[in-house]
PDB file of N, CA and C in Angstrom:
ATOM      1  N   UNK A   1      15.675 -27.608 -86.108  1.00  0.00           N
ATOM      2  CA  UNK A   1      15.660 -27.593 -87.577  1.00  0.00           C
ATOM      3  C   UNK A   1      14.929 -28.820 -88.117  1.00  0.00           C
ATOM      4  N   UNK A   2      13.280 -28.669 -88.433  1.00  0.00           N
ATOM      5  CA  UNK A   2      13.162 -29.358 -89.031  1.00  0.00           C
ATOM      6  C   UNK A   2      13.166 -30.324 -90.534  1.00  0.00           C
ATOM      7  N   UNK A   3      13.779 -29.423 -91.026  1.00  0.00           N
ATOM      8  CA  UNK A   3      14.190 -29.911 -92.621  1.00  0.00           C
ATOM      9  C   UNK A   3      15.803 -30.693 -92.172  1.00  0.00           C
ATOM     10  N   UNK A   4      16.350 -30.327 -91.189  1.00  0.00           N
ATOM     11  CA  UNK A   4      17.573 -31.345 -90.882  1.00  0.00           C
ATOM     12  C   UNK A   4      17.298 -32.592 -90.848  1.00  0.00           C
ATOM     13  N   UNK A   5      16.361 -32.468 -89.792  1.00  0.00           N
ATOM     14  CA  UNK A   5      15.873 -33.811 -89.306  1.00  0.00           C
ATOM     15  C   UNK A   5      15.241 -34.892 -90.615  1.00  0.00           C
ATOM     16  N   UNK A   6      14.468 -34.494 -91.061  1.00  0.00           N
ATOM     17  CA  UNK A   6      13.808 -34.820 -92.272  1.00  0.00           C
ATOM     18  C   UNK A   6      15.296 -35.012 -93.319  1.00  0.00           C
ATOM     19  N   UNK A   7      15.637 -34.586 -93.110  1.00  0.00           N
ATOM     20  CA  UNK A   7      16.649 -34.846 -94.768  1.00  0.00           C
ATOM     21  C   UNK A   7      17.495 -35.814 -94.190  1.00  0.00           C
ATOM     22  N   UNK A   8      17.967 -36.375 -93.167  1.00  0.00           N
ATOM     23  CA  UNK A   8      18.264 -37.151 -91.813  1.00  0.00           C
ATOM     24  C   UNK A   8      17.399 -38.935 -91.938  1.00  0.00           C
ATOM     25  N   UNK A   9      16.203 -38.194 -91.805  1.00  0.00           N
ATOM     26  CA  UNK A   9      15.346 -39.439 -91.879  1.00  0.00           C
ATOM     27  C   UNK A   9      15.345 -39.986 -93.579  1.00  0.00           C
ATOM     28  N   UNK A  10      15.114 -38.782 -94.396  1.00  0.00           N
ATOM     29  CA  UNK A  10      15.093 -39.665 -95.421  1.00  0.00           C
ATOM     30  C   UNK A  10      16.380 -40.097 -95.840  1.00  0.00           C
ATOM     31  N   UNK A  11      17.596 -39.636 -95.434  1.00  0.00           N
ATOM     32  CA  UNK A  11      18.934 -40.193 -95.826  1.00  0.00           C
ATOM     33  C   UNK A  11      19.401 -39.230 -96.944  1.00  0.00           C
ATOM     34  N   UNK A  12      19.054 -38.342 -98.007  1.00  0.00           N
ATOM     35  CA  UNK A  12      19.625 -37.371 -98.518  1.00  0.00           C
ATOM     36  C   UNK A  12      20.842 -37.335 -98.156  1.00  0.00           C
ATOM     37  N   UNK A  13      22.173 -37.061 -99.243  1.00  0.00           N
ATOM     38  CA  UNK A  13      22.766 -36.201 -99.289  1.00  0.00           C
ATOM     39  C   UNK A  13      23.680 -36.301-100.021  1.00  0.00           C
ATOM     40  N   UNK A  14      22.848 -36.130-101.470  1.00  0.00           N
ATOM     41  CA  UNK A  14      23.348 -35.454-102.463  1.00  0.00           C
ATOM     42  C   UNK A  14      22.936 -34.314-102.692  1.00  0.00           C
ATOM     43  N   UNK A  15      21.863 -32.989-101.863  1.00  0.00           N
ATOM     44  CA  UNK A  15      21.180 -32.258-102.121  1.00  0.00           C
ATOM     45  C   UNK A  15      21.808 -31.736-101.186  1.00  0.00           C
ATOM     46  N   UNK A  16      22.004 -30.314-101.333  1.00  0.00           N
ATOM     47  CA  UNK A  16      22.446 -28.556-100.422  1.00  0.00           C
ATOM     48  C   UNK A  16      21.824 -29.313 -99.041  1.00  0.00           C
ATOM     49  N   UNK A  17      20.628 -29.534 -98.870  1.00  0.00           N
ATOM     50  CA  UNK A  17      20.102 -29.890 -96.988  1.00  0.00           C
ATOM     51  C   UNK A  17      20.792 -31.036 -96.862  1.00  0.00           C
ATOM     52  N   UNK A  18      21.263 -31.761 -97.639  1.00  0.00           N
ATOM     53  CA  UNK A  18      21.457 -33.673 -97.172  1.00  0.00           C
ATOM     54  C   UNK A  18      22.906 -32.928 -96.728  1.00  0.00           C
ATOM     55  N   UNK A  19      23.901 -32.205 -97.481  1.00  0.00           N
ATOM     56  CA  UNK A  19      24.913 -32.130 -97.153  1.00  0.00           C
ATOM     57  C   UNK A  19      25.211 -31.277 -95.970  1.00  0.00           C
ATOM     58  N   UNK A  20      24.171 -30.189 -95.475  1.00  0.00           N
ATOM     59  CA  UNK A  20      24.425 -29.419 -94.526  1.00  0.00           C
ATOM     60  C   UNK A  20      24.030 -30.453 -93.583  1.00  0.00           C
ATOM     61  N   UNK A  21      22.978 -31.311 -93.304  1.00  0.00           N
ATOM     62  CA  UNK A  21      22.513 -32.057 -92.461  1.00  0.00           C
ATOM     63  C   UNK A  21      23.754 -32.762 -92.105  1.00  0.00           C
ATOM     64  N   UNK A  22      24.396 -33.410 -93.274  1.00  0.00           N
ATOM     65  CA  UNK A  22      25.932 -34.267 -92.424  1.00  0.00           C
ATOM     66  C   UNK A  22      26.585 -33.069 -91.658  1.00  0.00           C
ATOM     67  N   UNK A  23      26.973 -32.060 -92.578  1.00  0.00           N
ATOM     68  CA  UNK A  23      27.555 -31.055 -91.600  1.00  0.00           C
ATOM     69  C   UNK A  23      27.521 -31.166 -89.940  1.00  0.00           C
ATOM     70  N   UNK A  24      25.937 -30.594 -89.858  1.00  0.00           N
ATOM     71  CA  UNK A  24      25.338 -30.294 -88.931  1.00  0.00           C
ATOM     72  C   UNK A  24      25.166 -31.636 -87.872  1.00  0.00           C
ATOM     73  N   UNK A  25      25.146 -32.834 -88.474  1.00  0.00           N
ATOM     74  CA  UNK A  25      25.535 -34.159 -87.351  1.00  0.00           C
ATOM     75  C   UNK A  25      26.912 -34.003 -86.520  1.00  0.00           C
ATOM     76  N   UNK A  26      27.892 -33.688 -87.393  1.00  0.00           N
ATOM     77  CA  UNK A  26      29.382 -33.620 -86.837  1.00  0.00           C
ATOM     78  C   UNK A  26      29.551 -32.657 -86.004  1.00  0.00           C
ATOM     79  N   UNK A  27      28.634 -31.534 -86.124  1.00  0.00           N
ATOM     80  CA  UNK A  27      28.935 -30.364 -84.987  1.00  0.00           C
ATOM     81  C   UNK A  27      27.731 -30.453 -83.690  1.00  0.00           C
ATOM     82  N   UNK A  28      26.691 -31.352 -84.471  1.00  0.00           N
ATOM     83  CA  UNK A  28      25.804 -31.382 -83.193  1.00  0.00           C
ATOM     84  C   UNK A  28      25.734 -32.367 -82.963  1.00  0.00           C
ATOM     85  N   UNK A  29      26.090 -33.270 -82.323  1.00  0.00           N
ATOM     86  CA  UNK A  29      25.971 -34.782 -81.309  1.00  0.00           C
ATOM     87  C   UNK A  29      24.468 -35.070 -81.291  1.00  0.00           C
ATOM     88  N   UNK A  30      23.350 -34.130 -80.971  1.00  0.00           N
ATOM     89  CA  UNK A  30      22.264 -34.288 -80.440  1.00  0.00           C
ATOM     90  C   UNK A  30      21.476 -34.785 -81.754  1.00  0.00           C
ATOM     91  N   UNK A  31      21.883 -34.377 -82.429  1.00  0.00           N
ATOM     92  CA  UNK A  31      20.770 -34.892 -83.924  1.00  0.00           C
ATOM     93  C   UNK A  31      20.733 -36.186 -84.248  1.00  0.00           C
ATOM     94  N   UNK A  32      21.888 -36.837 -83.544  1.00  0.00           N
ATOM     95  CA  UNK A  32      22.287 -38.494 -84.205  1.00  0.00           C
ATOM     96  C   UNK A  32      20.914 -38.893 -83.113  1.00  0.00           C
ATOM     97  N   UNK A  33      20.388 -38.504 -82.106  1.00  0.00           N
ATOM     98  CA  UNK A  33      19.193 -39.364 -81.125  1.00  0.00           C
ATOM     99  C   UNK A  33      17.948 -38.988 -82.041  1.00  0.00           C
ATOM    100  N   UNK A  34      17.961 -37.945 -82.919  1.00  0.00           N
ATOM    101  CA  UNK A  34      16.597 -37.617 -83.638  1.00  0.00           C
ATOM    102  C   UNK A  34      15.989 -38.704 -84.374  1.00  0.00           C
ATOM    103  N   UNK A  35      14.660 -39.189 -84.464  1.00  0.00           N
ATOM    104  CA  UNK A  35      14.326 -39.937 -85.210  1.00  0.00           C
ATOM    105  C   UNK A  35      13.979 -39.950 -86.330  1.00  0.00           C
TER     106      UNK A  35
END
């Protein structure tokens, strides 16, 4: 998912992706190594 990653890098999340992106850290371990 690259809009995860990206909303990740830019730090978002006050926006629908910034908040699924935290979501999506807590269930996927692997995203916290993404740059």
């Amino acid at each position: 998912m690259p809009e995860v990653a990206a909303a990740i890098a830019r730090g978002t999340d006050d926006t629908d992706l910034g908040l699924r992106s935290a979501r999506t850290l807590r269930r996927v371990p692997n995203y916290r190594f993404i740059p």
